[in-house]
C-alpha atoms as a PDB file:
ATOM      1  CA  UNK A   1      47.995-125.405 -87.048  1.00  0.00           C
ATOM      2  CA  UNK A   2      49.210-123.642 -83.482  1.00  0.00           C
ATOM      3  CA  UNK A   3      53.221-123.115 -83.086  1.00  0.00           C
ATOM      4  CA  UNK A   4      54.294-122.871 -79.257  1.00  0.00           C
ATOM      5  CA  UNK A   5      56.179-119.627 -78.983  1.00  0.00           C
ATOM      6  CA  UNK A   6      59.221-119.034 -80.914  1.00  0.00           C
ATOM      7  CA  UNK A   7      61.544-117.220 -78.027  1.00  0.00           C
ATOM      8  CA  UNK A   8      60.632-120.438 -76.151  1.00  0.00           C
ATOM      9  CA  UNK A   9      61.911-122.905 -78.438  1.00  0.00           C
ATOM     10  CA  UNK A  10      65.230-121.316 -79.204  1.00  0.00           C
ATOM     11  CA  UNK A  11      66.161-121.058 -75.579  1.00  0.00           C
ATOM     12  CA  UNK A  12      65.436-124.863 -75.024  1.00  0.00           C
ATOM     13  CA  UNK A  13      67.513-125.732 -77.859  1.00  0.00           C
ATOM     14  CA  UNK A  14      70.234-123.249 -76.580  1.00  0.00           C
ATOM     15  CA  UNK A  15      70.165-124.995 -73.159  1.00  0.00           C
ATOM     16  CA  UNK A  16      69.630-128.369 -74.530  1.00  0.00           C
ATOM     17  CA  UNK A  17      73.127-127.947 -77.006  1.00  0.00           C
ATOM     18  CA  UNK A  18      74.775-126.070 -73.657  1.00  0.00           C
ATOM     19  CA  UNK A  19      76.659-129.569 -72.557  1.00  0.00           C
ATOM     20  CA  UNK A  20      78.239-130.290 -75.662  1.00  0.00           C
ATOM     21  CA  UNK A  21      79.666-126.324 -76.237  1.00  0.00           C
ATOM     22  CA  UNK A  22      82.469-125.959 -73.450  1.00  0.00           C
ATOM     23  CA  UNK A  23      82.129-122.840 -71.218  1.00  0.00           C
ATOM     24  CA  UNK A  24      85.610-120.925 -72.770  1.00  0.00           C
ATOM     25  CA  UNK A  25      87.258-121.302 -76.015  1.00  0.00           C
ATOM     26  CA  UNK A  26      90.352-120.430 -76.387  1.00  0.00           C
ATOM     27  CA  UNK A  27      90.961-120.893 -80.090  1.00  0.00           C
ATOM     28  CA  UNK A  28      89.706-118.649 -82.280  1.00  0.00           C
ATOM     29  CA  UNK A  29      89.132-119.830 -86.181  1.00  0.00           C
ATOM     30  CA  UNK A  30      90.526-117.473 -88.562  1.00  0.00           C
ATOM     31  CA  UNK A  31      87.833-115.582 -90.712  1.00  0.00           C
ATOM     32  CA  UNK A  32      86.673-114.190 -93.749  1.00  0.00           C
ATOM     33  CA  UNK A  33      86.850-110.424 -95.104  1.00  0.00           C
ATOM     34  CA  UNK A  34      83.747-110.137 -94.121  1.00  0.00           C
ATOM     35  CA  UNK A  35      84.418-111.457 -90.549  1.00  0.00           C
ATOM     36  CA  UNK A  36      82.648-114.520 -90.706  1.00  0.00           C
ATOM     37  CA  UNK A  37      84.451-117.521 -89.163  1.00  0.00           C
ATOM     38  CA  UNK A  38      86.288-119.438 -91.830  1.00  0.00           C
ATOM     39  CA  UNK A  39      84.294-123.326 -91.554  1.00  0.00           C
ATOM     40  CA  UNK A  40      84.953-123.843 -95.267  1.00  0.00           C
ATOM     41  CA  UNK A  41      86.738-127.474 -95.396  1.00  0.00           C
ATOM     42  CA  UNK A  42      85.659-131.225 -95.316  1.00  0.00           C
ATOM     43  CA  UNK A  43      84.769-132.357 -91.843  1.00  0.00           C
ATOM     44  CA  UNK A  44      83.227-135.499 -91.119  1.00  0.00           C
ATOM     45  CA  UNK A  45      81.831-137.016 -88.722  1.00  0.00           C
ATOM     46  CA  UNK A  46      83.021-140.707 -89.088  1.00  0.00           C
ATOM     47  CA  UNK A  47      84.279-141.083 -85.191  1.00  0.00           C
ATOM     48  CA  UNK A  48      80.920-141.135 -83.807  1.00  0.00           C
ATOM     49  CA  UNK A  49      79.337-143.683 -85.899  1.00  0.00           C
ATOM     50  CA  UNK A  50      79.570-146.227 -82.798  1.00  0.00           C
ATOM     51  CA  UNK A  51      78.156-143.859 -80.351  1.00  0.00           C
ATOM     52  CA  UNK A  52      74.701-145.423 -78.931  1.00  0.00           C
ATOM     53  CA  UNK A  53      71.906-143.486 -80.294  1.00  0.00           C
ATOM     54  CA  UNK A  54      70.140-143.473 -76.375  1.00  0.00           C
ATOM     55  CA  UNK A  55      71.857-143.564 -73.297  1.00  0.00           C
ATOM     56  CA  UNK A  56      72.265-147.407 -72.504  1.00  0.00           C
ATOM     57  CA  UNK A  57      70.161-147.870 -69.209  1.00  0.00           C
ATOM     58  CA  UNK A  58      73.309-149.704 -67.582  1.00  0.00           C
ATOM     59  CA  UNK A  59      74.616-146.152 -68.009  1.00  0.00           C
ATOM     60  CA  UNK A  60      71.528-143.997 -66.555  1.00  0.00           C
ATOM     61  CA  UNK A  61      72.622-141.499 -63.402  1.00  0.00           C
ATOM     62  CA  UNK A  62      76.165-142.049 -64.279  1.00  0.00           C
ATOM     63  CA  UNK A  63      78.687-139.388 -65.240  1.00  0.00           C
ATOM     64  CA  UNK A  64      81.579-140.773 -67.363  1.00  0.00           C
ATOM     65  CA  UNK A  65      84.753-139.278 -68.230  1.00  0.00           C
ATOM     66  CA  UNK A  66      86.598-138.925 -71.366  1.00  0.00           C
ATOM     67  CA  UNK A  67      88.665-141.461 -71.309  1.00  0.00           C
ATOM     68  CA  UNK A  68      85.650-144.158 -69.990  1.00  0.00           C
ATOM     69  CA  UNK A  69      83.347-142.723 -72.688  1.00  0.00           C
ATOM     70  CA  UNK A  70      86.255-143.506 -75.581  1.00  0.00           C
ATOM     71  CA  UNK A  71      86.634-147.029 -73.591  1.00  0.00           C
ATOM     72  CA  UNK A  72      83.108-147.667 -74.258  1.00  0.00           C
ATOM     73  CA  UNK A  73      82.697-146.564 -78.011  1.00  0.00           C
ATOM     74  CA  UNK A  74      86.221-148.181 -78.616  1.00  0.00           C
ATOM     75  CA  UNK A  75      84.934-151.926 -77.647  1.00  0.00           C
ATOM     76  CA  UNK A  76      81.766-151.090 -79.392  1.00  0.00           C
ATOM     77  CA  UNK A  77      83.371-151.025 -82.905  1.00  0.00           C
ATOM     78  CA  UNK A  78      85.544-153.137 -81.825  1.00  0.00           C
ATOM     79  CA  UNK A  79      82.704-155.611 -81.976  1.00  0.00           C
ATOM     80  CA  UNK A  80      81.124-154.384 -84.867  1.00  0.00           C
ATOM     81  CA  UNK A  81      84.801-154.719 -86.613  1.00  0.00           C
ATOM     82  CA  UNK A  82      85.249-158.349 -85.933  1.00  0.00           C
ATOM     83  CA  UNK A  83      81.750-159.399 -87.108  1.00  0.00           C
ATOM     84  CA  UNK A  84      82.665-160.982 -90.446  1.00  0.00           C
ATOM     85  CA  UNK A  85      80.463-161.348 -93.668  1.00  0.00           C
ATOM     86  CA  UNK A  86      78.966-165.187 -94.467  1.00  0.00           C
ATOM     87  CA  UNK A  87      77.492-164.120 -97.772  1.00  0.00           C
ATOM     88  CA  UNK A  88      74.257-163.051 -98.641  1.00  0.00           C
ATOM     89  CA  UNK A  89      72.609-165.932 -97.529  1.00  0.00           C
ATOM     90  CA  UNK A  90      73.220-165.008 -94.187  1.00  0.00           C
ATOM     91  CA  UNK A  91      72.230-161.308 -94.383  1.00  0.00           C
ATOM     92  CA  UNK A  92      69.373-159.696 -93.073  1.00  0.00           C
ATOM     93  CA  UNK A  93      67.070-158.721 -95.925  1.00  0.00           C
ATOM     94  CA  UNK A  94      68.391-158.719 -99.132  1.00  0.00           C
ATOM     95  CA  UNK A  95      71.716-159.123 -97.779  1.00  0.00           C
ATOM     96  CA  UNK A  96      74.783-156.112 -97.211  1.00  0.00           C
ATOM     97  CA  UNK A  97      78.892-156.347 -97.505  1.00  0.00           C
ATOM     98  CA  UNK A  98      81.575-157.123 -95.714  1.00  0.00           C
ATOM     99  CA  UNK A  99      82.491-154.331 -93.157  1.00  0.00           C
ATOM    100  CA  UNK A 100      85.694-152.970 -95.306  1.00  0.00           C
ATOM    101  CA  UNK A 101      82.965-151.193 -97.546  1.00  0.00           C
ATOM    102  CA  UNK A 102      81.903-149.246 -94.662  1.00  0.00           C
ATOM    103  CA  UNK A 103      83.717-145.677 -93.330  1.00  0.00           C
ATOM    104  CA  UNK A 104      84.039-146.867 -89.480  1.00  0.00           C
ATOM    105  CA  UNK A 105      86.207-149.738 -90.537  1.00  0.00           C
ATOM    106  CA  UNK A 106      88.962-147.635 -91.195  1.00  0.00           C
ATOM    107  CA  UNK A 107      87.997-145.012 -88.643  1.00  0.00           C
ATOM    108  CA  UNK A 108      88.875-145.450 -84.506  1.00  0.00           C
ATOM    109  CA  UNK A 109      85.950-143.690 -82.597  1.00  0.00           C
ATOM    110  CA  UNK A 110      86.279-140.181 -80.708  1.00  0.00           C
ATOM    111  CA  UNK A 111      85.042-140.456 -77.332  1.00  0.00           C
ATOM    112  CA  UNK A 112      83.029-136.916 -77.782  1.00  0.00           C
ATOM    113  CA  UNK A 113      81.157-135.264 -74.718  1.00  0.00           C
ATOM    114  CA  UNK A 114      78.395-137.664 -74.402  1.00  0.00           C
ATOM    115  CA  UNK A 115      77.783-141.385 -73.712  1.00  0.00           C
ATOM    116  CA  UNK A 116      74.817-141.056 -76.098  1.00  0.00           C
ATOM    117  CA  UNK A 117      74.189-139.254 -79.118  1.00  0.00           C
ATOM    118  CA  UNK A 118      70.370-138.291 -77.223  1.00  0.00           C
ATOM    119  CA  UNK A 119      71.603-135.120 -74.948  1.00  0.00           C
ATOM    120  CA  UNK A 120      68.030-134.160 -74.098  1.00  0.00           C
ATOM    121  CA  UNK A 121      66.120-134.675 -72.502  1.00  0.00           C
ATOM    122  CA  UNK A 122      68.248-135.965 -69.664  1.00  0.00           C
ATOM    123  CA  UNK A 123      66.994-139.331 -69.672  1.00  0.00           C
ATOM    124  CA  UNK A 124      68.931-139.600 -73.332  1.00  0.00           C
ATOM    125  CA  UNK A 125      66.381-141.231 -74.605  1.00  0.00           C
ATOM    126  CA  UNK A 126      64.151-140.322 -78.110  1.00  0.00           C
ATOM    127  CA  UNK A 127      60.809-139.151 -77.082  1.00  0.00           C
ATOM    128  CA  UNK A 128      58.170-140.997 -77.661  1.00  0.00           C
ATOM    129  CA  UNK A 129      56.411-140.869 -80.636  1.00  0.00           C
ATOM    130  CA  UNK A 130      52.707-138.783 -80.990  1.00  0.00           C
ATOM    131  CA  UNK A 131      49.634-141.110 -81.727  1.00  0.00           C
ATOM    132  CA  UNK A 132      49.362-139.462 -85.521  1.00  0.00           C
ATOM    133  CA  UNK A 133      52.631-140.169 -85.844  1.00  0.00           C
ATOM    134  CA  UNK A 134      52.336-143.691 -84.978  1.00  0.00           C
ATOM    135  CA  UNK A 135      49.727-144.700 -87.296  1.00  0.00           C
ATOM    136  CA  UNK A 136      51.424-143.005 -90.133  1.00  0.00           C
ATOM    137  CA  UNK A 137      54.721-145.549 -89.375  1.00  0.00           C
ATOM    138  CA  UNK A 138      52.373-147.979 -89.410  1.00  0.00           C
ATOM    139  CA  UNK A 139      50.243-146.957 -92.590  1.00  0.00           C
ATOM    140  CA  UNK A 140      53.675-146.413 -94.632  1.00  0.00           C
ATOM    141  CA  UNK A 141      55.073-150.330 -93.176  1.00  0.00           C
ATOM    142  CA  UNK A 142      51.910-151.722 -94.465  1.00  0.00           C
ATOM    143  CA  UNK A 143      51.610-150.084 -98.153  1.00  0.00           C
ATOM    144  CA  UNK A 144      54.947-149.553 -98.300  1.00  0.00           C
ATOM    145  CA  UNK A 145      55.997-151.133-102.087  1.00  0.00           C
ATOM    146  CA  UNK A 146      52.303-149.840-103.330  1.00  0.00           C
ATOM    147  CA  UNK A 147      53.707-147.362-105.623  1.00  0.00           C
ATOM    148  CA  UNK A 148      56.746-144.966-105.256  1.00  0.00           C
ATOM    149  CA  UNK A 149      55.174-142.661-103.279  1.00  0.00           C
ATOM    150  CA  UNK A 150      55.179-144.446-100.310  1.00  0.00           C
ATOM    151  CA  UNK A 151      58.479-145.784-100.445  1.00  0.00           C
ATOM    152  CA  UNK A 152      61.368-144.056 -98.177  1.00  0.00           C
ATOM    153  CA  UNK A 153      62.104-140.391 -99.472  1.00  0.00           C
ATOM    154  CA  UNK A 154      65.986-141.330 -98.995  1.00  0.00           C
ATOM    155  CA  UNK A 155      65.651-144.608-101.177  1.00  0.00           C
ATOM    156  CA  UNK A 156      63.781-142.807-103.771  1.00  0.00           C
ATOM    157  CA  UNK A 157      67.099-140.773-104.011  1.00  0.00           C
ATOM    158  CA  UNK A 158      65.015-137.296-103.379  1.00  0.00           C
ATOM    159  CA  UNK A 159      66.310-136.332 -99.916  1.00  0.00           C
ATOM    160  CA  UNK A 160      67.474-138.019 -96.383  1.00  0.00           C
ATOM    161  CA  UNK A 161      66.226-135.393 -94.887  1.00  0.00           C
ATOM    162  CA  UNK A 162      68.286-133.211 -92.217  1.00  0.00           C
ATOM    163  CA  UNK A 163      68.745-136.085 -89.723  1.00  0.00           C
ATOM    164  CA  UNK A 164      69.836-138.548 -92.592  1.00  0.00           C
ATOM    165  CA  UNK A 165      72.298-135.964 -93.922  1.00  0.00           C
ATOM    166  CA  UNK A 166      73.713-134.332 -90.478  1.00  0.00           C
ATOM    167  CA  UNK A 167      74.210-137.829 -88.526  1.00  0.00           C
ATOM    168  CA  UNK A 168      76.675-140.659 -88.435  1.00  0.00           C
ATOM    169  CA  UNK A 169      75.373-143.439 -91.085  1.00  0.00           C
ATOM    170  CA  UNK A 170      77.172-146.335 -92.529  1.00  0.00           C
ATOM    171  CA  UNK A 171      79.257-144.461 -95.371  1.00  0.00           C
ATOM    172  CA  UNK A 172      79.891-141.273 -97.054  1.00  0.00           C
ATOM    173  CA  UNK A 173      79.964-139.270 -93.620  1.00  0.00           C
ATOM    174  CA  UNK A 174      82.336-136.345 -95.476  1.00  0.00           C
ATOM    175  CA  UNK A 175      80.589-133.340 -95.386  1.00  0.00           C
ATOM    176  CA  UNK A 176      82.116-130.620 -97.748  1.00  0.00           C
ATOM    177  CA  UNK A 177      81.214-127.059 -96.284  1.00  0.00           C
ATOM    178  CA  UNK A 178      81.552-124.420 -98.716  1.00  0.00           C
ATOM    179  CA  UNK A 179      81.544-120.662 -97.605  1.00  0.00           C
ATOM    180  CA  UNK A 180      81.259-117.298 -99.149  1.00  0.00           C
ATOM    181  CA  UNK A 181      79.363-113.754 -98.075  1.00  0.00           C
ATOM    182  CA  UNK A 182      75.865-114.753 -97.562  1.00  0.00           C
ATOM    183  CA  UNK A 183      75.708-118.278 -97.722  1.00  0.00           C
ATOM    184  CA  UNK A 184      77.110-121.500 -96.409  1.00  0.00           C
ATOM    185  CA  UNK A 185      76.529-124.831 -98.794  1.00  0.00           C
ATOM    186  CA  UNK A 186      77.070-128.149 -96.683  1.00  0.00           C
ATOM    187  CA  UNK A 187      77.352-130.841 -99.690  1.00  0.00           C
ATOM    188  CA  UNK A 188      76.866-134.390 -98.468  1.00  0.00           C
ATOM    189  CA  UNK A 189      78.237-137.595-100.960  1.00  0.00           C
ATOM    190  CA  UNK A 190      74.986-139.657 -99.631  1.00  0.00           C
ATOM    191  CA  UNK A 191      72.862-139.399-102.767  1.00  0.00           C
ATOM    192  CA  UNK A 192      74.492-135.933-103.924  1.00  0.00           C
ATOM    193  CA  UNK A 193      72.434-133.398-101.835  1.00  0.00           C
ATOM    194  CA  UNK A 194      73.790-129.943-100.969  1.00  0.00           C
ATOM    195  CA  UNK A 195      72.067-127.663 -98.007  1.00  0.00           C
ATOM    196  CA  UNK A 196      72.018-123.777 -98.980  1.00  0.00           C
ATOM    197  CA  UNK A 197      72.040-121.822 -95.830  1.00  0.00           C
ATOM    198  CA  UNK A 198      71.508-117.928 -95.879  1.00  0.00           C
ATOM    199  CA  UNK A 199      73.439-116.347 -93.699  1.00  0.00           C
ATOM    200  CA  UNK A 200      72.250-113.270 -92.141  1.00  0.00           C
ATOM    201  CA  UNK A 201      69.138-113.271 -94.513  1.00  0.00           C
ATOM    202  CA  UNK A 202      66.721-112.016 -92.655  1.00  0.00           C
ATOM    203  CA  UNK A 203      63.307-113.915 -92.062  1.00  0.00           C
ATOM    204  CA  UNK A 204      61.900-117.204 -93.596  1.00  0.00           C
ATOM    205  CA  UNK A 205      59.469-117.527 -96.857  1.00  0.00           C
ATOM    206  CA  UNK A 206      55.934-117.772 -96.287  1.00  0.00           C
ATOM    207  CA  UNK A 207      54.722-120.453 -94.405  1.00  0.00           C
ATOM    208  CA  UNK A 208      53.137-121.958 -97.551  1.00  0.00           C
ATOM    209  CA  UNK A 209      56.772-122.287 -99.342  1.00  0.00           C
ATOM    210  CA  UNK A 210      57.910-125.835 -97.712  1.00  0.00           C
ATOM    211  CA  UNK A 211      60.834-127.364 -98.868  1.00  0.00           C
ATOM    212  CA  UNK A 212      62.188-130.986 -97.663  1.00  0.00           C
ATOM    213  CA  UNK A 213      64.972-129.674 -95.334  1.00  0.00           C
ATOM    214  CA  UNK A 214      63.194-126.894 -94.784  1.00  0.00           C
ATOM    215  CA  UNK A 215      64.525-123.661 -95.554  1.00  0.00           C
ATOM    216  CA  UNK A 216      67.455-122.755 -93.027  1.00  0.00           C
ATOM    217  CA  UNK A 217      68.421-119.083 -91.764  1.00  0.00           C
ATOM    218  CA  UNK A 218      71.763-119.012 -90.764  1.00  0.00           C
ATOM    219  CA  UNK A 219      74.139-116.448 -87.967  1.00  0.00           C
ATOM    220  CA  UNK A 220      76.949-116.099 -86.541  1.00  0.00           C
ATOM    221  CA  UNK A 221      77.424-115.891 -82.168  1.00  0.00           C
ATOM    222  CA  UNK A 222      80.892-115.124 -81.998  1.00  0.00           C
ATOM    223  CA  UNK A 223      82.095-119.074 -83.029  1.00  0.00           C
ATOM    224  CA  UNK A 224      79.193-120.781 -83.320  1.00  0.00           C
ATOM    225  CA  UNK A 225      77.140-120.651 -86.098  1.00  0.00           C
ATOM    226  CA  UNK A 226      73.505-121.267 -85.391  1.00  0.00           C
ATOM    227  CA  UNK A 227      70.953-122.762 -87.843  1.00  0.00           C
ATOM    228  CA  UNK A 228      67.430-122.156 -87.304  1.00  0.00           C
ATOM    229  CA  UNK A 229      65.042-124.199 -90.065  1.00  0.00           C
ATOM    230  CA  UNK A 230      61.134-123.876 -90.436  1.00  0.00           C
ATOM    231  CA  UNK A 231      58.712-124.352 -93.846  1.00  0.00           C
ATOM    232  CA  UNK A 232      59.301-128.307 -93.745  1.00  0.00           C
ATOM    233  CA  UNK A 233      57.362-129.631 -96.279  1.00  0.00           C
ATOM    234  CA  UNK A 234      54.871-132.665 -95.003  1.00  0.00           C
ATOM    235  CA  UNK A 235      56.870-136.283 -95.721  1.00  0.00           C
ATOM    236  CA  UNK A 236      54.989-139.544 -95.067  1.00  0.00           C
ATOM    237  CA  UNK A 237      57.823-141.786 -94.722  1.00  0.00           C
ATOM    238  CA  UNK A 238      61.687-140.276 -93.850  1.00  0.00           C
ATOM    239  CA  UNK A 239      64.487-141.479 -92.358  1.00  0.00           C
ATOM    240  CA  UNK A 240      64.854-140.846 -88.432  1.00  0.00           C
ATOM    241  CA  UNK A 241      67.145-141.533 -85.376  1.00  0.00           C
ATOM    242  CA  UNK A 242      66.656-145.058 -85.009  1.00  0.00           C
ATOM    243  CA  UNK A 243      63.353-145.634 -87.176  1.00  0.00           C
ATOM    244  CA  UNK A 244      61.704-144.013 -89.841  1.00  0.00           C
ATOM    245  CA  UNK A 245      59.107-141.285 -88.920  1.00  0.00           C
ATOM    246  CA  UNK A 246      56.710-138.609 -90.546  1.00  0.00           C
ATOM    247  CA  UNK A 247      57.467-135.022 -90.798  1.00  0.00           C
ATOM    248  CA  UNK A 248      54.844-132.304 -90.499  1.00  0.00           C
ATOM    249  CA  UNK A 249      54.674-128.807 -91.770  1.00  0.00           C
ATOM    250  CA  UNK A 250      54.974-127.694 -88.452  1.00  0.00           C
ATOM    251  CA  UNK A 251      58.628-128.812 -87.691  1.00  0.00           C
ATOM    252  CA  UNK A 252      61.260-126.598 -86.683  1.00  0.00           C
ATOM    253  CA  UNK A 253      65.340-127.595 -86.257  1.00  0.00           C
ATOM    254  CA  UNK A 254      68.024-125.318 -84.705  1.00  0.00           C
ATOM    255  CA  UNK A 255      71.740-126.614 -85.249  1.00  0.00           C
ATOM    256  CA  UNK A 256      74.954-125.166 -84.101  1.00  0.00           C
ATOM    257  CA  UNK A 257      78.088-125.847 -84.921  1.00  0.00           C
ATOM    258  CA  UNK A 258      80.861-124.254 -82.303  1.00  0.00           C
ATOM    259  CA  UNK A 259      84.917-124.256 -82.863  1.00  0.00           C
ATOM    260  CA  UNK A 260      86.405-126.135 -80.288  1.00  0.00           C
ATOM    261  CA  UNK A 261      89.638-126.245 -81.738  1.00  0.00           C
ATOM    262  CA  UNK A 262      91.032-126.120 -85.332  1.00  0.00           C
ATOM    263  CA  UNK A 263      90.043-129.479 -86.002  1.00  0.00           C
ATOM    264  CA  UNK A 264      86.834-129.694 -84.512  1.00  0.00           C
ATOM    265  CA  UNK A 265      83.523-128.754 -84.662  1.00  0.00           C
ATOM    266  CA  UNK A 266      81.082-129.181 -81.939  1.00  0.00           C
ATOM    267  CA  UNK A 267      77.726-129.826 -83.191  1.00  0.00           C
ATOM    268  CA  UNK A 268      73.859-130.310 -82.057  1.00  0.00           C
ATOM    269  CA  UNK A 269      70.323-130.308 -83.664  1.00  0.00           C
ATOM    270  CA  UNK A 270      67.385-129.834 -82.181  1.00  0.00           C
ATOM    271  CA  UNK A 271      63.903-130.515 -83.529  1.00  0.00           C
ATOM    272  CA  UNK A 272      60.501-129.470 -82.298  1.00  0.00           C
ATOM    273  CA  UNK A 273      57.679-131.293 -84.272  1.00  0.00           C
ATOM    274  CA  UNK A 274      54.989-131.559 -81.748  1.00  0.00           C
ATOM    275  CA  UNK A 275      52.675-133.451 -84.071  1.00  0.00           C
ATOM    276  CA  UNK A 276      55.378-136.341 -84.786  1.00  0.00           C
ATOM    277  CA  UNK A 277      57.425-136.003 -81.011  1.00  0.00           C
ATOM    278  CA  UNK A 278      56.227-135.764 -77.599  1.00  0.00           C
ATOM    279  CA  UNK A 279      58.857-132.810 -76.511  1.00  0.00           C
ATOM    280  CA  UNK A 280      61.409-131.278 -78.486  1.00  0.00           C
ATOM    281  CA  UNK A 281      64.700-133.328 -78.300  1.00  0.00           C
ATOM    282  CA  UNK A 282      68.519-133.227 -78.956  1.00  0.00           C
ATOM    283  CA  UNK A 283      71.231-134.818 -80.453  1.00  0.00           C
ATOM    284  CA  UNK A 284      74.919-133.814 -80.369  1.00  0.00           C
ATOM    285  CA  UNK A 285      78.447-134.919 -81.857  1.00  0.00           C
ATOM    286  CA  UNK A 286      81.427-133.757 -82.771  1.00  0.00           C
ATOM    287  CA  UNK A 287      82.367-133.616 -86.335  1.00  0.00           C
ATOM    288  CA  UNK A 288      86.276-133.946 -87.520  1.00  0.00           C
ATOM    289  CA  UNK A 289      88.361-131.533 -89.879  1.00  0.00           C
ATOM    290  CA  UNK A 290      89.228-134.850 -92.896  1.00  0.00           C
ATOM    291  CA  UNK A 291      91.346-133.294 -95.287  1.00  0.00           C
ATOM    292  CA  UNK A 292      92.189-136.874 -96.754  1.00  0.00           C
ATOM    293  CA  UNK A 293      88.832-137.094 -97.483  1.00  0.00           C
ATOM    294  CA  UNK A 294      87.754-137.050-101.533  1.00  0.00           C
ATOM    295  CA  UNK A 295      83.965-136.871-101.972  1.00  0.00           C
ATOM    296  CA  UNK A 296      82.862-138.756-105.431  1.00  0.00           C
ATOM    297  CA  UNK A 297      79.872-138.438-107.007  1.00  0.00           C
ATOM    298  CA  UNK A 298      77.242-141.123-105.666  1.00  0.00           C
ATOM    299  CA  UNK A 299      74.713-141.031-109.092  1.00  0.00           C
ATOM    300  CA  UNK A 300      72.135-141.796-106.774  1.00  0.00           C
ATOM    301  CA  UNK A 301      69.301-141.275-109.285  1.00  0.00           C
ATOM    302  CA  UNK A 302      71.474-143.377-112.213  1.00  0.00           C
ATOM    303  CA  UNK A 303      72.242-146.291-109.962  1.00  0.00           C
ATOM    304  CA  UNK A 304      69.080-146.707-108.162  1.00  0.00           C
ATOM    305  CA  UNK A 305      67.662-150.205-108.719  1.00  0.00           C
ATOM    306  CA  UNK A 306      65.556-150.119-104.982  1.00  0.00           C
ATOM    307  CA  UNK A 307      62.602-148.460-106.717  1.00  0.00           C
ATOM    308  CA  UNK A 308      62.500-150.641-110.055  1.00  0.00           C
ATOM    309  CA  UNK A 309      63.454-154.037-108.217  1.00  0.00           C
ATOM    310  CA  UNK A 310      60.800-153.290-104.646  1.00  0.00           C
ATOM    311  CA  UNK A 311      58.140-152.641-106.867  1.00  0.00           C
ATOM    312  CA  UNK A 312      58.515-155.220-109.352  1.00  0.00           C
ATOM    313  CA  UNK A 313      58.777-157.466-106.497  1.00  0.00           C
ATOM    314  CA  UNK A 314      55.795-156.657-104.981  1.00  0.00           C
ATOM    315  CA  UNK A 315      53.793-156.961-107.763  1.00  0.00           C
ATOM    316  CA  UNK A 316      54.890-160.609-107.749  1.00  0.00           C
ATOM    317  CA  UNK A 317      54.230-160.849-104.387  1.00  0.00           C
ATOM    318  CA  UNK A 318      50.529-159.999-105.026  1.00  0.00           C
ATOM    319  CA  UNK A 319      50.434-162.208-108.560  1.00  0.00           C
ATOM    320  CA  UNK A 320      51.048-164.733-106.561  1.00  0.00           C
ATOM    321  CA  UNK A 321      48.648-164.494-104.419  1.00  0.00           C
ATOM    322  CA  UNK A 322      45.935-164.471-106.608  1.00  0.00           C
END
């Protein structure tokens, strides 16, 4: 497997995370004894949950300001908040709630600094997909209820991967950060996972030690805390912006998360995985200080009737058509 050069990729996702950073700060967090900014708290990330994943193409060439870009998201939930439940019958699938069990109900959007969540490339759209990675999404749709295996990692309750647990989704957006010398543990409710991040830790394991969310190397830039991960361990079938995708050995993610002010965190992630993207691309949000917030544990192993029930389900499927 070739790697394109690692100076190279770190400077694209540097520029590529440059729009949603600010040019001066002129808060400064309060730190830790060992000088460390202090990002220990819950922040969440809740207000963007309305923000368009791509840039809308009514919106393409167009430069919006803050208050336009909270017009838009506003009338967006807006939408999504007056869209009432008829019962299961009338759900998609096997049918979902009414929109009080879901976070953004009782949230009002931030308006961010971005009409999209996509920040590059410019266009603001997700890059297309690589053929190999196209006939995996394809392999995994067609066998997907033949065993376990090939059934979503996230619905198996074994990981979301670091797209499902970094970006808006429809509940549990509270991210707990938890800080000390050496280490930074980001524990998200969604099926009970917690990210370990060395800080300062010098360089990764062995290329042969893969891990799901890779395993993440963590330092300080004056207030921005950058996140570079590598050793992703090959996954079939895991949740992605706006579809689900493969992810290859290869992969790499840088995320940074700047102080804009005491209450907010600026944040992008960047992944490079040339054998599931066409170009490395980037997403960026900011995510809220929630100090209302109370995480509870989600018992996503205990409670999980998706792999028992699909299964079973599709083994009646085929009875039947014997």
């Amino acid at each position: 497997m070739t790697f394109r050069p690692y100076v190279s990729f770190v400077a694209l996702a540097l520029m590529a995370g440059a729009p949603t950073l600010g040019s001066a700060q002129s808060w400064d967090p309060p730190r830790l004894a060992d000088g460390q900014p202090d990002i220990n708290g819950m922040w969440n990330n809740v207000g963007s949950s309305h923000v368009p994943l791509e840039l809308p193409e009514e919106l393409a060439g167009k430069t919006l300001t803050e208050a336009e870009r909270l017009e838009l998201f506003t009338s967006l939930s807006d939408r999504a908040k007056a869209q009432t439940w008829e019962g299961h019958a009338a759900s998609r699938g096997v049918g979902a709630y009414a929109n009080y069990w879901f976070d953004w109900f009782w949230e009002e959007p931030v308006a961010g600094q971005a009409p999209a969540l996509v920040v590059h490339p410019p266009d603001g759209q997700v890059p297309n997909m690589t053929e190999l990675a196209r006939d995996s999404v394809r392999y995994y749709e067609d066998h997907l209820h033949d065993e376990a295996a090939t059934m979503e990692a996230g619905d198996r309750c074994v990981s979301r991967g670091v797209f499902g647990l970094m970006m808006p989704t429809a509940y549990n957006n509270g991210k707990l950060f938890v800080q000390s010398e050496g280490h930074l543990v980001i524990h998200s409710e969604m099926i009970h996972n917690a990210r370990i991040i060395p800080i300062d830790a010098g360089p990764h394991p062995h290329a042969k030690v893969t891990q799901w969310e890779g395993a993440p190397r963590g330092h300080w830039e004056g207030n921005t805390l950058i996140v570079e991960s590598t050793n992703f361990k090959a996954v079939g079938n895991l949740r992605a912006p706006g579809s689900r995708a493969p992810q290859h050995e290869g992969r790499r993610m840088v995320e940074r998360f700047t102080f804009a002010d005491e209450n907010t965190l600026n944040y992008s992630l960047t992944v490079d995985d040339p054998q599931t993207y066409a170009e490395p691309w980037t997403v960026a949000f900011p995510y809220k200080r929630d100090n209302n917030y109370q995480q509870f544990e989600y018992a996503c192993h205990e409670g999980n009737w998706a792999v028992p029930n699909s299964l079973s389900g599709e083994r009646a499927l085929e009875s039947a058509r014997q």
